[in-house]
N, C-alpha and C. Protein backbone atom coordinates (compact mmCIF):
# COMPACT_ATOMS: atom_id res chain seq x y z
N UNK A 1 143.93 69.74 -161.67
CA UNK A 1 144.11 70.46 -160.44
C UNK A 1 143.58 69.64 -159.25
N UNK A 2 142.44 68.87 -159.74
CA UNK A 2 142.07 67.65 -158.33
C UNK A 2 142.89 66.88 -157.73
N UNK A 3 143.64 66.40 -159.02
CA UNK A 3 144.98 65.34 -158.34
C UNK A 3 145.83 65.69 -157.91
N UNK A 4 146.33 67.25 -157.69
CA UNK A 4 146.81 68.08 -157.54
C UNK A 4 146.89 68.12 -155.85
N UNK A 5 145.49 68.48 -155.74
CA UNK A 5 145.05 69.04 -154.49
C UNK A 5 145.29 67.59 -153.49
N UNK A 6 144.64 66.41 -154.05
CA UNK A 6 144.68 65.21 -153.40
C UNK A 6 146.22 64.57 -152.80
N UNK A 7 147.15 65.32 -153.80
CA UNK A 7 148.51 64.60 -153.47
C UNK A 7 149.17 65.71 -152.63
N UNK A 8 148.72 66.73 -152.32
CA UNK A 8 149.24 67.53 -151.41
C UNK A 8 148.61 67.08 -150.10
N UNK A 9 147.07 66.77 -149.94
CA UNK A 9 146.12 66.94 -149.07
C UNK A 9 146.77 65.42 -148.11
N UNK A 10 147.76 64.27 -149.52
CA UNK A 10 148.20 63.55 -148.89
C UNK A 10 149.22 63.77 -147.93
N UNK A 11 150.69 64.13 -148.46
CA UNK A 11 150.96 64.73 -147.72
C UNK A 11 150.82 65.75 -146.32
N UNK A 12 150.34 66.85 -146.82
CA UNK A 12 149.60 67.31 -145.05
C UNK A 12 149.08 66.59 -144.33
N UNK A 13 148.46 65.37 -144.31
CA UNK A 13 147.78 64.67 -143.91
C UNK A 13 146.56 64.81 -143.44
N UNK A 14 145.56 65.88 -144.49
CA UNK A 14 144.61 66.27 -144.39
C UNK A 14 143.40 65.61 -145.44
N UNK A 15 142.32 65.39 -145.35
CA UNK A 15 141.63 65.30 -146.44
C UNK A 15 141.63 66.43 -147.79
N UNK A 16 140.80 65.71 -148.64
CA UNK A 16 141.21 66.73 -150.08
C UNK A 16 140.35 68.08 -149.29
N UNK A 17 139.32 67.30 -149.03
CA UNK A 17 138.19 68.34 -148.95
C UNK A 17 138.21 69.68 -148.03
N UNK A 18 138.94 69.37 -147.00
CA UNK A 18 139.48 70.42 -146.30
C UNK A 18 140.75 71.63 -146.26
N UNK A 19 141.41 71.56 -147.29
CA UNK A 19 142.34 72.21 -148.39
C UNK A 19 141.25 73.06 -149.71
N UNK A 20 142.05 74.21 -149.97
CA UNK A 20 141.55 74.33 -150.93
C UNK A 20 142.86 75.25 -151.87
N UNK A 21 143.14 75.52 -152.99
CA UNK A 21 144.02 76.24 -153.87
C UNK A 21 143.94 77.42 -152.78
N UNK A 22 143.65 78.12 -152.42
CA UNK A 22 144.13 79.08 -151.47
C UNK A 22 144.57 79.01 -150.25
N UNK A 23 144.62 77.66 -149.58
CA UNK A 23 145.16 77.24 -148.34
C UNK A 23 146.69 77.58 -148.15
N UNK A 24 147.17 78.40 -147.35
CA UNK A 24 148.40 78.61 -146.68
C UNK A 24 148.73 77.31 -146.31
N UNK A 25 149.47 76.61 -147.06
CA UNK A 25 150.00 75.22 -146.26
C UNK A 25 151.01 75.77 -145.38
N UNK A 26 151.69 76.80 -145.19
CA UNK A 26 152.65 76.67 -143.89
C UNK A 26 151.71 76.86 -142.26
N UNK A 27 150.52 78.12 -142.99
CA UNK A 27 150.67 78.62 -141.73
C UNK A 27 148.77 77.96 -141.29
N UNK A 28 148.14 77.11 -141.98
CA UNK A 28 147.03 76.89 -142.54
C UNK A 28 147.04 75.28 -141.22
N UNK A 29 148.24 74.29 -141.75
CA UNK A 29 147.96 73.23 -141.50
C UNK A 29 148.50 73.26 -140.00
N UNK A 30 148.30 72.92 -139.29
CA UNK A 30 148.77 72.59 -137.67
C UNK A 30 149.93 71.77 -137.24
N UNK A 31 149.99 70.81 -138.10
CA UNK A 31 151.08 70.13 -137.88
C UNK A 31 152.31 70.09 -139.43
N UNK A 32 152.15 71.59 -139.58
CA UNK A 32 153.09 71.56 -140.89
C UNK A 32 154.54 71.18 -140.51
N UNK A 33 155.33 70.58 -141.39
CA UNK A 33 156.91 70.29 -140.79
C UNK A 33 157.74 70.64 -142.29
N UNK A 34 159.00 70.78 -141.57
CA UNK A 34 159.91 70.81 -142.75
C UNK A 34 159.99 69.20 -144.20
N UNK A 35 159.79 68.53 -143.31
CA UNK A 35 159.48 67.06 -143.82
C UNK A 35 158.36 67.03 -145.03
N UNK A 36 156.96 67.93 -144.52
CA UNK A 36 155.98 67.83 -145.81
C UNK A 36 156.51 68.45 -146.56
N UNK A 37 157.36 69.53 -146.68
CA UNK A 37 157.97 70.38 -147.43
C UNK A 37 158.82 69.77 -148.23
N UNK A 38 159.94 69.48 -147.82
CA UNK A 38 160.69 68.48 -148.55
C UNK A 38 159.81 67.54 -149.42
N UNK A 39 158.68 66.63 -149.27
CA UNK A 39 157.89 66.00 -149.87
C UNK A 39 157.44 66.49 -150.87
N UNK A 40 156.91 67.71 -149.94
CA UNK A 40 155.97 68.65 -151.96
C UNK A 40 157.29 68.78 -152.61
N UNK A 41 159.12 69.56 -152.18
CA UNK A 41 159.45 69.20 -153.11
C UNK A 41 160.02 68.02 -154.15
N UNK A 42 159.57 67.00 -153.69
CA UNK A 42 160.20 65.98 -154.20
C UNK A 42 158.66 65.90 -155.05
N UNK A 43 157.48 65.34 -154.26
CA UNK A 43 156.30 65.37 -155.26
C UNK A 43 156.33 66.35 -156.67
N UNK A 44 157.08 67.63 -156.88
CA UNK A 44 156.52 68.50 -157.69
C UNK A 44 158.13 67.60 -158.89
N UNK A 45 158.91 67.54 -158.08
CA UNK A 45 160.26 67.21 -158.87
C UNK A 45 159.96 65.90 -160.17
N UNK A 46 159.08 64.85 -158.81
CA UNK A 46 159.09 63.43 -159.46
C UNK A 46 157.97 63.32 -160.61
N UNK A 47 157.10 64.01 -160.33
CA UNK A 47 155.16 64.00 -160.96
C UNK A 47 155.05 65.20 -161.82
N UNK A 48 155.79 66.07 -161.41
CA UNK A 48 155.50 67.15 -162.28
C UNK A 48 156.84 68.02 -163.06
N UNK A 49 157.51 67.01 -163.07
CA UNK A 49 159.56 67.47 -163.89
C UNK A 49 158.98 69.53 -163.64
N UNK A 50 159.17 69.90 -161.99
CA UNK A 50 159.35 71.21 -161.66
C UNK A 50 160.28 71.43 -160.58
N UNK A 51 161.45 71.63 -160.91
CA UNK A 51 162.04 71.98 -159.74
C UNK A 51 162.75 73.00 -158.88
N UNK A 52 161.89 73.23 -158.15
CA UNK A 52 162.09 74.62 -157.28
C UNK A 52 163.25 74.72 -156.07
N UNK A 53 164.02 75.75 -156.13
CA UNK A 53 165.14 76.06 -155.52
C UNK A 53 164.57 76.46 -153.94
N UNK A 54 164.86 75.82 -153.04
CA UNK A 54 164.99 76.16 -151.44
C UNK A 54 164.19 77.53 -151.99
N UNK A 55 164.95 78.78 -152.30
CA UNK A 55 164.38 79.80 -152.33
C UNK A 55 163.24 80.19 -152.73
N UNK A 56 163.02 79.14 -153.80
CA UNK A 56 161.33 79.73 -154.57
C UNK A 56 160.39 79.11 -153.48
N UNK A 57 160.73 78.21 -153.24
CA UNK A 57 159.64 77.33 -152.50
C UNK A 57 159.23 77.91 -151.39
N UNK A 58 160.19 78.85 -151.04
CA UNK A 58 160.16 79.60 -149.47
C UNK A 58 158.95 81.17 -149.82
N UNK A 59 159.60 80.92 -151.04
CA UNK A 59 158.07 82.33 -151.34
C UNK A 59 156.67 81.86 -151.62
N UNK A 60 156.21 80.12 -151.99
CA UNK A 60 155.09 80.29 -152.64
C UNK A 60 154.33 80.45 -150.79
N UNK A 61 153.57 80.70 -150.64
CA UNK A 61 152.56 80.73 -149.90
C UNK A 61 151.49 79.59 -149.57
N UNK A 62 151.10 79.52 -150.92
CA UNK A 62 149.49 78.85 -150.90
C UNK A 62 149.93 77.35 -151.72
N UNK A 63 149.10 76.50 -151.86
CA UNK A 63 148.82 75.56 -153.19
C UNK A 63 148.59 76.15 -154.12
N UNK A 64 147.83 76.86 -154.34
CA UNK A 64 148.31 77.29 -155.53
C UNK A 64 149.36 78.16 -156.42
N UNK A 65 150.08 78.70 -155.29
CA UNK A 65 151.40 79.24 -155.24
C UNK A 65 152.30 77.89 -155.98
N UNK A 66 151.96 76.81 -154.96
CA UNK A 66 152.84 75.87 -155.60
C UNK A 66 152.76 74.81 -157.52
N UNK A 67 150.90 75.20 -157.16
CA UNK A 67 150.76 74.62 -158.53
C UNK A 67 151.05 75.42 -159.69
N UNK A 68 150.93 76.73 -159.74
CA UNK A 68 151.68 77.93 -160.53
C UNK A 68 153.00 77.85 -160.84
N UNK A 69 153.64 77.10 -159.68
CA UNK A 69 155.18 76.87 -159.64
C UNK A 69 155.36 75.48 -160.66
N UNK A 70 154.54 74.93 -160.95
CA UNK A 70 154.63 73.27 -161.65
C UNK A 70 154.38 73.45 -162.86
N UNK A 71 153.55 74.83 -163.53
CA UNK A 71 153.43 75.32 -164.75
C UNK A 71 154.60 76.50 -165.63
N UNK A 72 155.58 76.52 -164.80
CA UNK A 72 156.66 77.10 -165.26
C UNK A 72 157.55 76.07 -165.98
């Protein structure tokens, strides 16, 4: 779940440490874009063979919404 957090935290372009599994990445990060989005889904596609439809992705909420989504 660390490397987890770190490759998202890359993306947002936040440190790990300031994220946490309950962070709202849409409404959480300041400079969220459609672009990191696209990224997590390509990150979850390439690293974690999970791939989420426009639609699911639009419901998870949190990181850990999304890492829940990588264990399906």
């Amino acid at each position: 779940m660390e490397k987890f957090l770190e490759e998202i935290a890359d993306i947002l372009e936040v440190e790990p440490e300031d994220i946490t599994m309950d962070t709202n990445f849409r409404t959480d990060i300041s400079d969220w874009s459609s672009m990191m989005g696209f990224s997590i889904l390509v990150l979850l596609e390439d690293d974690y063979d999970a791939r989420l439809s426009v639609e699911d992705f639009m419901k998870c909420e949190t990181i850990s919404d999304l890492y829940n989504a990588t264990l399906k």
